[in-house]
Protein backbone atom coordinates (compact mmCIF):
# COMPACT_ATOMS: atom_id res chain seq x y z
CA UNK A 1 39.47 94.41 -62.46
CA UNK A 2 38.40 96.40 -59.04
CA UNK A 3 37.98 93.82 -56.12
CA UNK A 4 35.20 94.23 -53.04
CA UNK A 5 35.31 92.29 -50.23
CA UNK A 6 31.68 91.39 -48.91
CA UNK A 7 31.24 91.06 -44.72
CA UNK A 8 28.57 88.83 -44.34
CA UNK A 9 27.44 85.55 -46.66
CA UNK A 10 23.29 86.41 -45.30
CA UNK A 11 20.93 86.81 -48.41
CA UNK A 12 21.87 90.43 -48.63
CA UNK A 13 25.56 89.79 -48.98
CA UNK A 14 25.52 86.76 -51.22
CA UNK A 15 22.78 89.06 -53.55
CA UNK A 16 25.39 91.86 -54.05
CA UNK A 17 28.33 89.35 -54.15
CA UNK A 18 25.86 87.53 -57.26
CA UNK A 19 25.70 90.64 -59.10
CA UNK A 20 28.77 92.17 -58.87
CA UNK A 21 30.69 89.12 -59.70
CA UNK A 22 27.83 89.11 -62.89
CA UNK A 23 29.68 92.87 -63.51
CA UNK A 24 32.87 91.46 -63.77
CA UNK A 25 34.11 92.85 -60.22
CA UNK A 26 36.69 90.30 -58.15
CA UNK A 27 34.07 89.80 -55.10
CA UNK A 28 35.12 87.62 -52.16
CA UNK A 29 32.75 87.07 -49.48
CA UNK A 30 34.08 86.98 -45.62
CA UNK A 31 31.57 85.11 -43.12
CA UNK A 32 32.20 84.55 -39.80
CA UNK A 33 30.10 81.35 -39.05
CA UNK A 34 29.75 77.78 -40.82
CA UNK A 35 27.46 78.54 -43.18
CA UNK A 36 25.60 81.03 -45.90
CA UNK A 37 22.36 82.05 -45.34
CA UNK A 38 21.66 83.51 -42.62
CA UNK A 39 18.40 82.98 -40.06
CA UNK A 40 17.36 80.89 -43.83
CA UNK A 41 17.71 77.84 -42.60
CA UNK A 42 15.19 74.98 -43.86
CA UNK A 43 15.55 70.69 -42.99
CA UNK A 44 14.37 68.33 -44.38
CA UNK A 45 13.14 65.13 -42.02
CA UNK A 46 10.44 62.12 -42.22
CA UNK A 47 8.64 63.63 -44.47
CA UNK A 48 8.31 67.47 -43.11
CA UNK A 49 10.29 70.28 -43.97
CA UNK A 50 11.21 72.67 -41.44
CA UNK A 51 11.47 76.76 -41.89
CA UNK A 52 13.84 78.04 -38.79
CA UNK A 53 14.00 81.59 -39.80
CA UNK A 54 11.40 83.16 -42.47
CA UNK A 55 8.86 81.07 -44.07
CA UNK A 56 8.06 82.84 -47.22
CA UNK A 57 9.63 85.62 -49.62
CA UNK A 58 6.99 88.22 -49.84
CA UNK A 59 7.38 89.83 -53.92
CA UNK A 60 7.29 93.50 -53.17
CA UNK A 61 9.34 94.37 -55.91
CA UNK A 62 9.97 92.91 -59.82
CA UNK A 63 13.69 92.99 -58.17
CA UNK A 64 13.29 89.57 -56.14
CA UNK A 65 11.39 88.14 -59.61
CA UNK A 66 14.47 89.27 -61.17
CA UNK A 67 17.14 87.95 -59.06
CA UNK A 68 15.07 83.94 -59.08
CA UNK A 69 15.62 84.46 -62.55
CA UNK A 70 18.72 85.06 -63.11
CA UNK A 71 20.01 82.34 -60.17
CA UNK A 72 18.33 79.93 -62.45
CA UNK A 73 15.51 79.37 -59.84
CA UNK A 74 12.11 79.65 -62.05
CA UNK A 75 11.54 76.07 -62.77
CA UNK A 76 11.71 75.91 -58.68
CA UNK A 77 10.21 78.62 -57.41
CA UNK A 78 7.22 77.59 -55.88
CA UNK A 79 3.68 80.33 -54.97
CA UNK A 80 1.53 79.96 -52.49
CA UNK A 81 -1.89 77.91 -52.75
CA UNK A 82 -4.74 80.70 -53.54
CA UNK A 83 -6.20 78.64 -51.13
CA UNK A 84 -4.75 79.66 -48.26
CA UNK A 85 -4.83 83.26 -48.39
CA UNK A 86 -7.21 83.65 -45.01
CA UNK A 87 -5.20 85.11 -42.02
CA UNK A 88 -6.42 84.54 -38.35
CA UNK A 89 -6.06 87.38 -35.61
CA UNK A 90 -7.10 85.92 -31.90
CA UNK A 91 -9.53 87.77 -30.03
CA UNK A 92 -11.98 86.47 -27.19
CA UNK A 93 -9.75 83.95 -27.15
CA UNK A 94 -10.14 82.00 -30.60
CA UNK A 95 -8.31 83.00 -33.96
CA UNK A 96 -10.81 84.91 -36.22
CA UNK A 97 -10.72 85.12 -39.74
CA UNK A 98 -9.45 88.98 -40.99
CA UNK A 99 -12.26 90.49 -43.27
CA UNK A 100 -10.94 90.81 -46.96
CA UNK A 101 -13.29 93.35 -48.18
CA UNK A 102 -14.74 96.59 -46.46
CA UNK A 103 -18.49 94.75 -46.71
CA UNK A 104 -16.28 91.78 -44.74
CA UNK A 105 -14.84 94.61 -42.17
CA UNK A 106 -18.24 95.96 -41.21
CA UNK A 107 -19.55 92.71 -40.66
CA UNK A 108 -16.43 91.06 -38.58
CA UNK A 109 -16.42 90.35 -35.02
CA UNK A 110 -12.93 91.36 -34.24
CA UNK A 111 -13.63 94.74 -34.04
CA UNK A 112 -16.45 96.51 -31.93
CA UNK A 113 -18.80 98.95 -32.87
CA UNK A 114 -16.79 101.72 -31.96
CA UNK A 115 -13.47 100.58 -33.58
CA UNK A 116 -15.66 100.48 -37.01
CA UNK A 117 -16.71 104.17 -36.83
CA UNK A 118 -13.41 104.94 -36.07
CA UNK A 119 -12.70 103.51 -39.64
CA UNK A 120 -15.17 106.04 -41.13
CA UNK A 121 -13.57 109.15 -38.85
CA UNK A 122 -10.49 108.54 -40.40
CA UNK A 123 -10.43 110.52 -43.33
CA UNK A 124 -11.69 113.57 -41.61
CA UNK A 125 -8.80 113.64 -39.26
CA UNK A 126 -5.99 116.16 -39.91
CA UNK A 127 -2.67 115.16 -40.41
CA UNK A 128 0.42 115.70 -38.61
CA UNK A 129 2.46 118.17 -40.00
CA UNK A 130 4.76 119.38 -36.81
CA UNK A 131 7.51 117.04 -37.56
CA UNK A 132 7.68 115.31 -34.39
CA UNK A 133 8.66 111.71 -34.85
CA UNK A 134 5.68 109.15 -33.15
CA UNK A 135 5.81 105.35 -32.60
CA UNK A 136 3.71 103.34 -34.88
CA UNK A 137 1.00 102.89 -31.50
CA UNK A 138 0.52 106.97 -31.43
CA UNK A 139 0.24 107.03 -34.91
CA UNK A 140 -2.69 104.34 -34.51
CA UNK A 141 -4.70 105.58 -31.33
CA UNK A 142 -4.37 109.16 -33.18
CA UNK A 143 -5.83 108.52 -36.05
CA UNK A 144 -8.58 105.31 -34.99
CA UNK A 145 -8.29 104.19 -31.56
CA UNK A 146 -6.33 102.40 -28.86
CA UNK A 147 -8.61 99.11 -29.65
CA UNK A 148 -7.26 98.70 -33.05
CA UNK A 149 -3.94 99.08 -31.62
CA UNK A 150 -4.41 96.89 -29.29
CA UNK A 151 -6.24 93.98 -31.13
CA UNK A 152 -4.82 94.32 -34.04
CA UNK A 153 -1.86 96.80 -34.90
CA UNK A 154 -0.24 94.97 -31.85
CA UNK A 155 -0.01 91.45 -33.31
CA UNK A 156 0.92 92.71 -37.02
CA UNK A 157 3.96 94.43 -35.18
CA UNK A 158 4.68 90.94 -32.86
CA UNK A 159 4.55 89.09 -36.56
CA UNK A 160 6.71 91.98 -38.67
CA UNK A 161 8.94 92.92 -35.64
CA UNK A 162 8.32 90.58 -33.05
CA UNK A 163 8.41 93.92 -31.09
CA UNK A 164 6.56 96.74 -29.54
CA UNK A 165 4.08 98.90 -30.88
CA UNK A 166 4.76 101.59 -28.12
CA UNK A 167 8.10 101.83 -29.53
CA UNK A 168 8.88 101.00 -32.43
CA UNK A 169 8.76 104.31 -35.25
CA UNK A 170 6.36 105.32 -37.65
CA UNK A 171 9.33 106.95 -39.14
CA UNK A 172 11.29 104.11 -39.95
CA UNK A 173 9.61 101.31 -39.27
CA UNK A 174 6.64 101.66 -41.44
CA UNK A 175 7.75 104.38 -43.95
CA UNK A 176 5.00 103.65 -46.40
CA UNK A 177 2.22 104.22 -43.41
CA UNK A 178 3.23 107.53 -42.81
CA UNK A 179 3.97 108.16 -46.43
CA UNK A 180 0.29 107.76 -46.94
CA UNK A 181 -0.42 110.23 -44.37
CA UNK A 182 2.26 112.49 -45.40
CA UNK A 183 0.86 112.72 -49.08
CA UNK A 184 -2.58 112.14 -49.08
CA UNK A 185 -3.89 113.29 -45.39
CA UNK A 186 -5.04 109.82 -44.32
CA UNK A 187 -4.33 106.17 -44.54
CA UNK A 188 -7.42 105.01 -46.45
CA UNK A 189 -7.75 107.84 -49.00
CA UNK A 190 -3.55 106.91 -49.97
CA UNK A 191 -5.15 103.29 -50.36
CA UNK A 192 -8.08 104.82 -53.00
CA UNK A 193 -5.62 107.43 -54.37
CA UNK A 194 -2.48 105.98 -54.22
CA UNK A 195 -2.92 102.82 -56.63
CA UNK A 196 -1.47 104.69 -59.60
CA UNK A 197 1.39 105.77 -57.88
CA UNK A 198 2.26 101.62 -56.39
CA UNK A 199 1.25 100.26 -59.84
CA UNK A 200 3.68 103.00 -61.79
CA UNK A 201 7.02 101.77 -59.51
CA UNK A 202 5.95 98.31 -59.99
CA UNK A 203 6.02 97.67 -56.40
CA UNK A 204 3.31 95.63 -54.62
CA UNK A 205 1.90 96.27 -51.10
CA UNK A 206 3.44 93.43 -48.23
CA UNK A 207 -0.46 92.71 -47.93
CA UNK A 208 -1.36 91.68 -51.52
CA UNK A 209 2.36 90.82 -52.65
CA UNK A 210 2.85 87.17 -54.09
CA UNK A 211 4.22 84.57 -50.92
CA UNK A 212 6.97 82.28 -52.23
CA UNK A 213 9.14 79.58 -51.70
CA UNK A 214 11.08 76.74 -53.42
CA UNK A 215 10.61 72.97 -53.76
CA UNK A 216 12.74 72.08 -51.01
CA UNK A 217 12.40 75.51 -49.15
CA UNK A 218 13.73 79.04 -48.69
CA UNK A 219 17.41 77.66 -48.29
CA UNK A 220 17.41 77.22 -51.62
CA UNK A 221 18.51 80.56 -52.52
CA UNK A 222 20.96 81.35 -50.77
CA UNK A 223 22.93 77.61 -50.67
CA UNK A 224 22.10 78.60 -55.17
CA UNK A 225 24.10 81.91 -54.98
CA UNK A 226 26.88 80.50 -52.48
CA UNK A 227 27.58 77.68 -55.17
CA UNK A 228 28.06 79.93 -57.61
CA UNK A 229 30.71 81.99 -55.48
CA UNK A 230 32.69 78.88 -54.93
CA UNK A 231 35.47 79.50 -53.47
CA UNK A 232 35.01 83.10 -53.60
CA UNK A 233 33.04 82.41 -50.47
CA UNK A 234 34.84 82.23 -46.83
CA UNK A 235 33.49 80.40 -44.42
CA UNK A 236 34.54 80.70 -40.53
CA UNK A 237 36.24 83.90 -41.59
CA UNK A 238 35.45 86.80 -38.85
CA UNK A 239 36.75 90.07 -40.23
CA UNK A 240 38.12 91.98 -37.08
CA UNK A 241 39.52 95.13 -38.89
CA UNK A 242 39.32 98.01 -41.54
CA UNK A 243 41.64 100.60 -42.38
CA UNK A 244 41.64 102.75 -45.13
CA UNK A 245 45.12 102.78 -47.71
CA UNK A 246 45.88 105.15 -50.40
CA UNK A 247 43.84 103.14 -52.89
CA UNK A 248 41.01 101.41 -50.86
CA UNK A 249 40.94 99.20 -47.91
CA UNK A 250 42.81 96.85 -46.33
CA UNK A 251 40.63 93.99 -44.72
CA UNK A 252 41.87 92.15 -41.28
CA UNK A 253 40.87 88.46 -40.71
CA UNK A 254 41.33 85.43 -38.90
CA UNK A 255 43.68 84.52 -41.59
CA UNK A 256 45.43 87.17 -42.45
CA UNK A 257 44.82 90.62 -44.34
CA UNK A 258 44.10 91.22 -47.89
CA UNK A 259 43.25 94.69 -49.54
CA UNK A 260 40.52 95.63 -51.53
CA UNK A 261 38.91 98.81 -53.79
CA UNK A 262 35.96 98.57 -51.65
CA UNK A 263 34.08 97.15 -48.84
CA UNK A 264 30.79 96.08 -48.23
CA UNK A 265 29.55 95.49 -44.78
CA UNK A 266 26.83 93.22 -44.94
CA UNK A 267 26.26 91.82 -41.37
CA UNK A 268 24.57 92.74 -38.10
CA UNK A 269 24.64 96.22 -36.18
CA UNK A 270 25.84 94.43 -33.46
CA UNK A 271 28.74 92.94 -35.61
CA UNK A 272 29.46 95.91 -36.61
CA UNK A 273 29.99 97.97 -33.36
CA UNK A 274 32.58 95.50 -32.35
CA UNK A 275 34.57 96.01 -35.73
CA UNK A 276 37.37 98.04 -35.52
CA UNK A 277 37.50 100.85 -38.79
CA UNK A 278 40.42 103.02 -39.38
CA UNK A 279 40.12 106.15 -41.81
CA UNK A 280 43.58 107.31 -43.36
CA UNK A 281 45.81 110.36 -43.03
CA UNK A 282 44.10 113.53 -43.85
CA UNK A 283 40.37 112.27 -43.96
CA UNK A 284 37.63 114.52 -42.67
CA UNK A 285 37.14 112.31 -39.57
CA UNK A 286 40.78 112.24 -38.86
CA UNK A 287 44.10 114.66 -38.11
CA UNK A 288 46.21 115.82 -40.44
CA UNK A 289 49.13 113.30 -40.76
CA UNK A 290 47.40 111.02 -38.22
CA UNK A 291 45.17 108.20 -37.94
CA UNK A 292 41.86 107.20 -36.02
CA UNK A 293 39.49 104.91 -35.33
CA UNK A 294 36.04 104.83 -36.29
CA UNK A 295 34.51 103.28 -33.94
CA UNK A 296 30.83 103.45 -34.30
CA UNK A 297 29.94 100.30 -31.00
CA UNK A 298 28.81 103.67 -28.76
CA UNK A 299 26.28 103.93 -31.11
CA UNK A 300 25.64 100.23 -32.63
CA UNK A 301 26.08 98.57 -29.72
CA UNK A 302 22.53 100.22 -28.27
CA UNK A 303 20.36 98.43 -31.35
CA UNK A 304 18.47 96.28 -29.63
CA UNK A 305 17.73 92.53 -31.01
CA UNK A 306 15.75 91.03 -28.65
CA UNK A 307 15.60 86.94 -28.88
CA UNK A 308 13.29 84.95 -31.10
CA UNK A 309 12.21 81.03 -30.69
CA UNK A 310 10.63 79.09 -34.19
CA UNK A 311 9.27 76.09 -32.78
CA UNK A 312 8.35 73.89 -35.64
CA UNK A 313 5.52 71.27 -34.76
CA UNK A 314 3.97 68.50 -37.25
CA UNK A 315 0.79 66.71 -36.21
CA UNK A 316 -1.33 63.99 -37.31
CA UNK A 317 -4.24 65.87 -39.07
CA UNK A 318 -7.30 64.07 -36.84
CA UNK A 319 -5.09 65.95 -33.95
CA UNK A 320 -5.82 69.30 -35.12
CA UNK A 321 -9.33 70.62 -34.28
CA UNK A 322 -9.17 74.13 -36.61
CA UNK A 323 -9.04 73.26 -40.39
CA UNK A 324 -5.05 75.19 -40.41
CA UNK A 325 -6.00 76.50 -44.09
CA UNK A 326 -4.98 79.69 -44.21
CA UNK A 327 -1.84 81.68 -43.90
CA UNK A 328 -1.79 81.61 -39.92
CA UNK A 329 -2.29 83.14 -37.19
CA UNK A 330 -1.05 86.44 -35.30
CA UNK A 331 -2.05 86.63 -31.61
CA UNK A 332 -1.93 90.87 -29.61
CA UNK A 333 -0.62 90.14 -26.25
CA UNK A 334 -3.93 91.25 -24.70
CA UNK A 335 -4.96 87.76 -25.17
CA UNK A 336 -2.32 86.68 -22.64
CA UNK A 337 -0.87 83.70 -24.67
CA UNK A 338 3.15 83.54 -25.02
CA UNK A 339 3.70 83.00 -28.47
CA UNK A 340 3.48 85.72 -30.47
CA UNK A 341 1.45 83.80 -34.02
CA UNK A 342 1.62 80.41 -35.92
CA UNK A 343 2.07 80.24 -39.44
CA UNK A 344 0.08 77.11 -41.08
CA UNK A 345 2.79 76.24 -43.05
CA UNK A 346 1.81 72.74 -44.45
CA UNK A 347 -0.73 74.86 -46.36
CA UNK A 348 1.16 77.54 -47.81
CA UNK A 349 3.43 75.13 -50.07
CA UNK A 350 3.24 71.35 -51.01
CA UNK A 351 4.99 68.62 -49.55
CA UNK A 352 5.56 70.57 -46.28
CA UNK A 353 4.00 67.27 -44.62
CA UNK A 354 3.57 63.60 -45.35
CA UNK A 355 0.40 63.13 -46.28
CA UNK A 356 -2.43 63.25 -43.33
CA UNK A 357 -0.62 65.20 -41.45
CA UNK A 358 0.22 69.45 -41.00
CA UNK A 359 2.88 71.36 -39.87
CA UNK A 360 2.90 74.52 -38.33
CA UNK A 361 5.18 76.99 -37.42
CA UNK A 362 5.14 79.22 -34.13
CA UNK A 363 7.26 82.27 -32.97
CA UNK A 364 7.81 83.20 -29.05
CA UNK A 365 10.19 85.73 -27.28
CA UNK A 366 10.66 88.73 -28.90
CA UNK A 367 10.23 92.11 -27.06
CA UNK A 368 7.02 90.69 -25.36
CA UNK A 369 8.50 88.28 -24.16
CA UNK A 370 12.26 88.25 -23.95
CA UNK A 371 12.91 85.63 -21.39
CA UNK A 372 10.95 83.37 -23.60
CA UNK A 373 12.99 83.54 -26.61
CA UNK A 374 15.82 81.34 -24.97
CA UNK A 375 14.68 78.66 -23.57
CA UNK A 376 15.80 75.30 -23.85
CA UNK A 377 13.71 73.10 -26.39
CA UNK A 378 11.75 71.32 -24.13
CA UNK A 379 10.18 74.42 -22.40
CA UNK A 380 9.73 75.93 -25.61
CA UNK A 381 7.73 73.37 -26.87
CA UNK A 382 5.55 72.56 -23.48
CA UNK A 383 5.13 76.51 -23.84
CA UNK A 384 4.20 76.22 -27.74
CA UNK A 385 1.76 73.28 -26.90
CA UNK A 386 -0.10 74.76 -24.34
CA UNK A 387 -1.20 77.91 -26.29
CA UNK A 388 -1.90 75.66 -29.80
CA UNK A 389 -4.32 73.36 -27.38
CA UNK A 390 -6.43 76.09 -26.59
CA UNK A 391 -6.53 78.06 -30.18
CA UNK A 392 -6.44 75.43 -32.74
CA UNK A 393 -7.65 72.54 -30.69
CA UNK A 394 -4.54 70.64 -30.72
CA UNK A 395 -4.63 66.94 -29.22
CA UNK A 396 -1.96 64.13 -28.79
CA UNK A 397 1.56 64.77 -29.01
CA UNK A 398 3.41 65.94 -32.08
CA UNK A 399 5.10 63.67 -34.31
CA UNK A 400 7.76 65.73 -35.36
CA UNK A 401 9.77 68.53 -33.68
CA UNK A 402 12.14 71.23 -34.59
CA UNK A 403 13.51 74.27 -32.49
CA UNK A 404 15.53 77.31 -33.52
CA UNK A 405 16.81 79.97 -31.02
CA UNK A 406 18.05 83.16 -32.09
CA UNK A 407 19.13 85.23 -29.21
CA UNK A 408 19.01 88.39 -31.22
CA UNK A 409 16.86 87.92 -33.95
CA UNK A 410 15.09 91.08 -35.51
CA UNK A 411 16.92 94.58 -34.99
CA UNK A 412 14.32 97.10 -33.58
CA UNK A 413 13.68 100.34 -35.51
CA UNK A 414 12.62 102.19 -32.55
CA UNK A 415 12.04 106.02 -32.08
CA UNK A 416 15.25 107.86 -32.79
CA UNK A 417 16.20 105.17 -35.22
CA UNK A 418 17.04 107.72 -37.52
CA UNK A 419 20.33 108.56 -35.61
CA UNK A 420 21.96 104.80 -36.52
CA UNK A 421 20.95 105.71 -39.91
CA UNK A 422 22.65 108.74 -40.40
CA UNK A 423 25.71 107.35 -38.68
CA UNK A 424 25.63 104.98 -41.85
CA UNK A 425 25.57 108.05 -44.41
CA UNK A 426 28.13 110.07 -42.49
CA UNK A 427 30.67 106.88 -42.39
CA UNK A 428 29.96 106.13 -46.22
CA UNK A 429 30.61 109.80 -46.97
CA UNK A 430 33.82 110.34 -44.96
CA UNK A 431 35.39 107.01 -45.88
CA UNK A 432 34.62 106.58 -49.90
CA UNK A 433 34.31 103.07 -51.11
CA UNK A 434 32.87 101.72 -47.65
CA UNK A 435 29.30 100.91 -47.56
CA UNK A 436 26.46 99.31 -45.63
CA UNK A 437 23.74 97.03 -46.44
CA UNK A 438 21.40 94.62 -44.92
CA UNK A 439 18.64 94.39 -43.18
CA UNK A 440 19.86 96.88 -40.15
CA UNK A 441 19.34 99.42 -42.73
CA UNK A 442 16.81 98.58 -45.42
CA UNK A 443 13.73 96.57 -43.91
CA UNK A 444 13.91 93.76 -42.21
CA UNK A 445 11.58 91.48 -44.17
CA UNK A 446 13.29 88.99 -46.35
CA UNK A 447 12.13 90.84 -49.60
CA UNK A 448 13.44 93.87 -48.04
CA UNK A 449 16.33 92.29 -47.58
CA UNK A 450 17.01 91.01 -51.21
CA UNK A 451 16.32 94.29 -52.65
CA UNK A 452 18.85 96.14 -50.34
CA UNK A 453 21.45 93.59 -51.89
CA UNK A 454 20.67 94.60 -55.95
CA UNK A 455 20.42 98.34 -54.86
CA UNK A 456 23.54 97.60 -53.34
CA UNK A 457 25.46 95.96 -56.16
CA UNK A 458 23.89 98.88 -58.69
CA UNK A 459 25.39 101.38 -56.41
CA UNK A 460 28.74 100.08 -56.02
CA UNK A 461 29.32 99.23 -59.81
CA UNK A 462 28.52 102.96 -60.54
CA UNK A 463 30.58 104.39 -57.68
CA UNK A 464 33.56 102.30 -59.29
């Protein structure tokens, strides 16, 4: 029976860990902190339940369908209400509804006159062919104009990303935006001509994919596939070292050293620039009759995660002003409020509230504002308050109240993202039977980050 050890007990790690232990592989699953799971963290309290880190699981692919099935999770797997399908962007100050249908665009105030014939131009615009790499902003003034950047492709990126639109790369960041480009010319004729193509891979677009969750929240996946690891899973286990034997790899912990036919390294970039890897003798990336260390922190160290603040806030329903009835709300940070949206989340999924009452769920920090996205409770809150008084109407103080600080939350796939990517392939191809998954390298949304673990397992039960 081959054995892999698995760094990292987030969804992506416990996925792959699921199905290669399915295969018949020995897994065992190495995580540093207290707990599986991840930023999925939900609580249950008085009657409200609490998302820290994600709020939904958005089904891009028949992968993440697959993988509730075969944890046993169907009977708990819980959609969205149809109901709440409208999705608020701020502008002028007040959260307006997005149009769902070109008739709705043309009519909407959030965009001007001019933004709306910028909609038509599109189509007519060439594409780039020169191969020069452009942040998703370019890409947006280019081919409409800086107002829907600014009013609009700014707070999707603060609600993706939680990051900057100047930055962050078309490339990498939004593959399938400049796919559409790439293959069709322009964004809205891959939209018209491009529906075969989606509906023959059987994956759905993040904007019309199903939102889900379970009966007592998003933690019930991964605390579903840790149980079923049992003891296979090790908790407060930090892995501090890889080197390479004759046969496979020999993995350094905390408590001790065990060796394995492969490795998967499931964690953070940032984890993984501070882990010591050592190829063998006679690699490509060593000397003859020598050893060295791979040690990719000059490179992973620079991945920049800036800090991200869910502040989770329930209210008496007579408190709230705005009917909170949709998905929520994304704010561009030409509005000049700190928080960066507010997801309605008592209306997404049932018993998210005791009755007469809502809960909803705001963001700050990010790359907007960094300096935000670590302060203590009580600021973050007063902070959270002030903005929700002026957009939703908010009155009173809230009844119940939950913070979360992640002080690097969301790795950024800026311009020249490609290198850290290429590092990845170069390590994987130099040191066989070490590989890299996660959300560092796949997507960072949690569906993204589900499929990277299945692709992962296929991949590794082939290779062995």
């Amino acid at each position: 029976m081959k054995s892999v050890a698995i760094i990292g007990a987030g969804i992506t790690g416990l996925t792959t860990a699921f199905y290669l232990k399915r295969a018949g592989f020995a897994v065992t699953v190495f995580e540093a902190g207290p707990r599986a799971g991840g930023v999925i963290q939900s609580i249950r309290q008085d009657g409200f339940l609490a998302e820290f880190g994600p709020n939904t699981i958005l089904e891009t692919s028949p992968k993440i369908k697959q993988l509730i099935a075969d944890a046993g999770l169907a009977s708990r797997r819980l959609n969205s209400d149809p109901q709440a399908e409208a999705r608020y962007v701020v502008r002028y100050g007040r959260p307006i509804e997005m149009p769902g249908s070109p008739l709705g665009f043309f009519a909407t105030p959030l965009f001007t006159a001019k933004a709306k014939l910028a909609v038509l131009r599109e189509p007519f615009i060439k594409p780039r062919r020169d191969g020069v790499e452009e942040s998703i902003g370019q890409f947006v003034v280019r081919r409409f104009n800086q107002e829907f950047l600014d009013h609009a492709i700014d707070a999707l990126v603060a609600g993706i990303y939680a990051g900057d639109p100047n930055k962050l790369s078309l490339t990498h960041a939004f593959p399938k935006l400049k796919a559409l480009e790439d293959n069709y010319g322009s964004m809205i004729k891959g939209q018209i001509f491009g529906a075969r193509d989606r509906k023959k891979s059987g994956e759905v677009a993040k904007d019309r994919a199903a939102k889900l969750s379970f009966d007592e929240g998003l933690q019930v996946l991964p605390d579903t596939l840790a149980a079923q690891l049992g003891d296979l899973l090790k908790l407060n286990t930090p892995v501090t070292k890889l080197t390479q034997t004759g046969n496979g790899w020999r993995v350094t912990t905390s408590n001790g050293e065990a060796e394995f036919d492969a490795v998967i390294y499931c964690g953070t970039a940032y984890k993984l620039a501070e882990l010591g890897v050592e190829g063998r003798a006679g690699s490509s990336l060593t000397a003859v009759g020598a050893r060295k260390a791979i040690r990719p922190a000059g490179a992973f160290s620079e991945v920049l995660y800036p800090p991200v603040a869910s502040v989770v806030l329930g209210f008496r329903r007579e408190d709230v002003a705005h009917p909170a009835s949709g998905f929520g709300m994304l704010i561009p940070k030409i509005e000049g409020f700190k928080i960066l949206g507010t997801i309605f989340s008592s209306a997404l999924f049932p018993n998210r509230a005791p009755a007469g009452h809502l809960t909803l769920t705001s963001y700050i920090g990010g790359t907007r504002y960094p300096e935000l996205g670590t302060l203590p409770p009580d600021e973050l809150v007063a902070k959270t308050l002030a903005d929700l008084r002026v957009l939703l109407g908010v009155k009173g103080k809230p009844v119940f109240v939950q913070t979360a600080v992640y002080p690097r939350a969301i790795p950024q796939y800026n311009v020249g993202y490609g290198k850290y990517r290429n590092l990845l392939n170069e390590i994987e191809k130099t040191c066989p039977n070490l590989f890299f998954a996660g959300h560092y390298r796949d997507g960072v949304s949690l569906g993204d980050s589900i499929v990277s673990g299945v692709n992962m397992a296929e991949r590794v039960s082939k290779t062995l």
